[in-house]
N, C-alpha and C. Protein backbone atom coordinates (compact mmCIF):
# COMPACT_ATOMS: atom_id res chain seq x y z
N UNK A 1 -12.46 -23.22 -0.46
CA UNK A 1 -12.69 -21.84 -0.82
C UNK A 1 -11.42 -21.26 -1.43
N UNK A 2 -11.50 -20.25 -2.28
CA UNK A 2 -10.67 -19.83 -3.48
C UNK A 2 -10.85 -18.30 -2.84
N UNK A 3 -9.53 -17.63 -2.65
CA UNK A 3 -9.74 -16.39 -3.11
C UNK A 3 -9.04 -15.88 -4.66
N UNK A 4 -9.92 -14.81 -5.03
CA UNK A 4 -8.64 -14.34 -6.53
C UNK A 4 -8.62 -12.64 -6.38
N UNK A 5 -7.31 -12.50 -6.51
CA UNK A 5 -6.57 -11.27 -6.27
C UNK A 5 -6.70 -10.53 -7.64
N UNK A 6 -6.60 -9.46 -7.98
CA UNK A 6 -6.61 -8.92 -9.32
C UNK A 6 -5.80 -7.53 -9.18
N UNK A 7 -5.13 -7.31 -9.91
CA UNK A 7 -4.45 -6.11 -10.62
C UNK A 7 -5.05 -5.38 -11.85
N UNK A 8 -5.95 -4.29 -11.21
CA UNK A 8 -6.59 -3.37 -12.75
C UNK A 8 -5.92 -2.71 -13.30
N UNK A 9 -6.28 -1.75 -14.52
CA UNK A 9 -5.37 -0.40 -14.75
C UNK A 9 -6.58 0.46 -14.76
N UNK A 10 -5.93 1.83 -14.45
CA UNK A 10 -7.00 2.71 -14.91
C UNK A 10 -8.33 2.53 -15.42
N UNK A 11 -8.68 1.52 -16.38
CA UNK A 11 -9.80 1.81 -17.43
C UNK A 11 -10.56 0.97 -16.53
N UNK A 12 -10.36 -0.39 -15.65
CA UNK A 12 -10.47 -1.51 -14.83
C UNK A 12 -10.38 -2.67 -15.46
N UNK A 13 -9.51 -2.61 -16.14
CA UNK A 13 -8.93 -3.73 -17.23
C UNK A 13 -8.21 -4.36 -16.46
N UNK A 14 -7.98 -5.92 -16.54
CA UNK A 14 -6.66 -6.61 -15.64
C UNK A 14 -6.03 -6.54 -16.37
N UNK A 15 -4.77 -6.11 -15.16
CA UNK A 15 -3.66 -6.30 -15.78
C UNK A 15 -2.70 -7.78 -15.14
N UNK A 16 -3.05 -8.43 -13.74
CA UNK A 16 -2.32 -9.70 -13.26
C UNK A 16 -3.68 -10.26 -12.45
N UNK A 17 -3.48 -11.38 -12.36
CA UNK A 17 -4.35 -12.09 -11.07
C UNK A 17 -3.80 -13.06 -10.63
N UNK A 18 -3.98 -13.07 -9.83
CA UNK A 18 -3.78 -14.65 -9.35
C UNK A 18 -4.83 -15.09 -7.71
N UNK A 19 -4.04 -16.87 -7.54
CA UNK A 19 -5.46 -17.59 -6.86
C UNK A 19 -5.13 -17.75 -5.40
N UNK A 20 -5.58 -17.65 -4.53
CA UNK A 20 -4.95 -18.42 -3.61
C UNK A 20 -5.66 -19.08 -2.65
N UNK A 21 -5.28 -19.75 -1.66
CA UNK A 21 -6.40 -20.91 -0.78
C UNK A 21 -6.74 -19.92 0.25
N UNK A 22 -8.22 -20.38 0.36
CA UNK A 22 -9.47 -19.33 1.49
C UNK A 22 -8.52 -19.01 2.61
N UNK A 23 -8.28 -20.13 2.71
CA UNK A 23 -7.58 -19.35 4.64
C UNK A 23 -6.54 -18.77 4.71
N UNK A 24 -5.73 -18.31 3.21
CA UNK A 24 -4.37 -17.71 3.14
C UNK A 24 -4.77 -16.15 3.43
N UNK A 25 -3.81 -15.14 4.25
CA UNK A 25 -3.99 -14.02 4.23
C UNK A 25 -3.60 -13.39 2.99
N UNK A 26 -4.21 -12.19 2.53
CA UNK A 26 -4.56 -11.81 1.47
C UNK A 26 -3.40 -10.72 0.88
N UNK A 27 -2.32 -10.35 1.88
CA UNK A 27 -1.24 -9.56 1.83
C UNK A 27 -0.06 -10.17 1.00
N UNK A 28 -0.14 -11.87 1.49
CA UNK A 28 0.98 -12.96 1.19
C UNK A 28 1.01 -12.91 -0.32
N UNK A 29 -0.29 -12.37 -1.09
CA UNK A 29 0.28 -12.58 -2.62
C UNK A 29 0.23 -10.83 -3.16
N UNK A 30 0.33 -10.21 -2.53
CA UNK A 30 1.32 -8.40 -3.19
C UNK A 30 2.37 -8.42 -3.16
N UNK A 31 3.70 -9.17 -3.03
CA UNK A 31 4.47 -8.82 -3.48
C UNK A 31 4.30 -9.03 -4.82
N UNK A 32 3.77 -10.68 -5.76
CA UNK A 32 3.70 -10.80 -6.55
C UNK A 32 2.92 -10.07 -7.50
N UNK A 33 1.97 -9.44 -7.15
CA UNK A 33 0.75 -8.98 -7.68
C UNK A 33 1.53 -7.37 -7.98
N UNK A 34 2.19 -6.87 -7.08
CA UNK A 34 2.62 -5.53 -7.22
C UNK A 34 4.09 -5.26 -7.10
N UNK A 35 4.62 -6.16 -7.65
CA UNK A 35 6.45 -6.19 -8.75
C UNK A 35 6.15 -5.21 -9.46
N UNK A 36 5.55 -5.22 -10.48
CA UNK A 36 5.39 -4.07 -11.68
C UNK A 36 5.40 -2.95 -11.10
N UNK A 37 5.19 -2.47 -10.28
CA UNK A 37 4.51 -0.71 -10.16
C UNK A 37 6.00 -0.11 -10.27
N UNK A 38 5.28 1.24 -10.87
CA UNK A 38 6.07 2.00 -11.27
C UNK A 38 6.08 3.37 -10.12
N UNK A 39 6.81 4.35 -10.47
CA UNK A 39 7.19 5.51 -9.28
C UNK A 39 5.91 6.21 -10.48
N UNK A 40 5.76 6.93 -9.12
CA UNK A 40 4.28 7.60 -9.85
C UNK A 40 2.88 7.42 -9.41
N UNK A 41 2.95 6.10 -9.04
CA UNK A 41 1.53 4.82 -9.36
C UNK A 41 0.78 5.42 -7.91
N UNK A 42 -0.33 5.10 -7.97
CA UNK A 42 -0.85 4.86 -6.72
C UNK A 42 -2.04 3.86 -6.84
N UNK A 43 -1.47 3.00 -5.82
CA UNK A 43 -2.20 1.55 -5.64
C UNK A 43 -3.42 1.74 -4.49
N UNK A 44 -4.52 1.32 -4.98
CA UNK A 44 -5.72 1.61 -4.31
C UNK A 44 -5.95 0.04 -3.44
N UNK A 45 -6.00 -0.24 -2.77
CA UNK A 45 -6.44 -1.68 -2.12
C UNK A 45 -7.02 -1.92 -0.97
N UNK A 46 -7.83 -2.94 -1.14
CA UNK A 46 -8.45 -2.99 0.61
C UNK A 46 -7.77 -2.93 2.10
N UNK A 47 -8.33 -3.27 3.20
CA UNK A 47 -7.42 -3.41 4.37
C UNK A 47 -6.86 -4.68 4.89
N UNK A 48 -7.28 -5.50 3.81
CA UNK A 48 -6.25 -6.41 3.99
C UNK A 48 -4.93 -6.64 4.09
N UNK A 49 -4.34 -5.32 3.00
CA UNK A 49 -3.22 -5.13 2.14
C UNK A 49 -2.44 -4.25 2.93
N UNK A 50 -3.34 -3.58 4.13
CA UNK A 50 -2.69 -3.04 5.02
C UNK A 50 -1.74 -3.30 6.08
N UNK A 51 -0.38 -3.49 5.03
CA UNK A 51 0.95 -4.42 6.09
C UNK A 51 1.93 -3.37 5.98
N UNK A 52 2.76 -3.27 6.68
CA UNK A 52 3.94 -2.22 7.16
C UNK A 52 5.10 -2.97 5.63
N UNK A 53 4.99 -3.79 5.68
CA UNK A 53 5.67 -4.74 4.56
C UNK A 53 5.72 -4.32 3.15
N UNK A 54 3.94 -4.12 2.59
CA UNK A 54 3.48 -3.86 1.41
C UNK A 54 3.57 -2.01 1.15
N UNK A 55 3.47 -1.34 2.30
CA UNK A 55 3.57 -0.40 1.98
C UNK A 55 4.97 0.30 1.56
N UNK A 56 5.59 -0.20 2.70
CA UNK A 56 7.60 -0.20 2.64
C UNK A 56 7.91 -0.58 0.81
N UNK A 57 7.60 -1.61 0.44
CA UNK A 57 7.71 -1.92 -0.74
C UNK A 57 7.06 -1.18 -1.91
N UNK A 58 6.10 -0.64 -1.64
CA UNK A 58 5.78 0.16 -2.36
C UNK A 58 6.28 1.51 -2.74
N UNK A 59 6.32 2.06 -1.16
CA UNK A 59 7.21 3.41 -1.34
C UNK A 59 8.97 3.29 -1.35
N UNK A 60 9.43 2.55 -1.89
CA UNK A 60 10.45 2.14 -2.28
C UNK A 60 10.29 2.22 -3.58
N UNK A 61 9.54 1.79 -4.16
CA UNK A 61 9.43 1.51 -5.57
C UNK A 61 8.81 3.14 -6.42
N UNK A 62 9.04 4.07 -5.31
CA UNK A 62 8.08 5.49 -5.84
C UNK A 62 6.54 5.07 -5.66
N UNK A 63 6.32 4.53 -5.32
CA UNK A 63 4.41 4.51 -5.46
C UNK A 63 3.63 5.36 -4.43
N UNK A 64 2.81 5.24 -4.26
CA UNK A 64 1.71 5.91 -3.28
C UNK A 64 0.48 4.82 -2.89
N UNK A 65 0.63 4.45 -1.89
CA UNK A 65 -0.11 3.40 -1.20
C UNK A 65 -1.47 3.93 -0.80
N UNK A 66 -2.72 4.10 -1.46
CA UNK A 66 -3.82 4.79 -0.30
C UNK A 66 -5.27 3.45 -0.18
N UNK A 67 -4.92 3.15 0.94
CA UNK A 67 -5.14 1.60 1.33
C UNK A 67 -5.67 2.03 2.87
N UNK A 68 -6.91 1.85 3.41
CA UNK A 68 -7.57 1.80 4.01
C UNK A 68 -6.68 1.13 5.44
N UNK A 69 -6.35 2.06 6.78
CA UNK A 69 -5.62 1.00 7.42
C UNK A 69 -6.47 0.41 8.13
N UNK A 70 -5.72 -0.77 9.02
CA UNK A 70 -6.74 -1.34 9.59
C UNK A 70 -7.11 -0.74 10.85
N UNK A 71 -8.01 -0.87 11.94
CA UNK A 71 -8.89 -0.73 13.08
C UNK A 71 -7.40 -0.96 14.17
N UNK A 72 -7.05 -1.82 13.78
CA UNK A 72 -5.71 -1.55 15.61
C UNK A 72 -4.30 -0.95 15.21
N UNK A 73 -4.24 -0.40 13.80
CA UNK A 73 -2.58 -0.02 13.59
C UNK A 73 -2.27 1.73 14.71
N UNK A 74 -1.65 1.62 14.93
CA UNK A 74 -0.52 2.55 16.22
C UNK A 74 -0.69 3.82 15.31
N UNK A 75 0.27 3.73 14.09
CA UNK A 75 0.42 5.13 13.33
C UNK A 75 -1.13 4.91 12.53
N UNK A 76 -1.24 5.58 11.88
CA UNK A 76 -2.55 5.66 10.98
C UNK A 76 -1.68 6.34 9.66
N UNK A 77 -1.68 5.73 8.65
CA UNK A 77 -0.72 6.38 7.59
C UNK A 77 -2.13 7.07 6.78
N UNK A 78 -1.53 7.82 5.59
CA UNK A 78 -2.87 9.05 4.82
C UNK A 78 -3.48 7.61 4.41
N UNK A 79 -4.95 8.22 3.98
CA UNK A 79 -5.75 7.56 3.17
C UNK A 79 -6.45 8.53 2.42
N UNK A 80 -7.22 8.18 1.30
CA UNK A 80 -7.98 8.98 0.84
C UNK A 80 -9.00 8.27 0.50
N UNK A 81 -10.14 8.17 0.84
CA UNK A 81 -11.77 7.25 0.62
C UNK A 81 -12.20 7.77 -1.01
């Protein structure tokens, strides 16, 4: 089993993808996937993506993370559905 990750823009055009093996967790490929972002951005993603890691990196980079957290995290950071 294959998962594939994708990076849209706005219009839902890709802009990166990439592949990775079924049983890999799905967080392990955002750093790569989300190098580019710019201050400004806000990255929409499932709760997979919901790592203390990916978000740190993000709001470092200026972004805005609104990413669904998961069911056992302590803090609950914003979301917007």
């Amino acid at each position: 089993m294959t998962n594939i990750h994708a990076v849209i823009d706005r219009l839902g055009l890709p802009i990166r993808s990439s592949l990775t093996a079924g049983q890999s967790h799905d967080g392990q490929s955002a750093d790569g996937l989300l190098d580019h972002v710019g201050t400004g951005a806000i990255v929409l993603a499932d709760q997979a993506y919901d790592a203390a890691r990916v978000r740190s990196s993000l709001r470092e980079k200026g972004a805005f993370a609104n990413i669904p957290p998961k069911v056992n995290r302590r803090s609950i950071p914003h979301f917007s559905p």
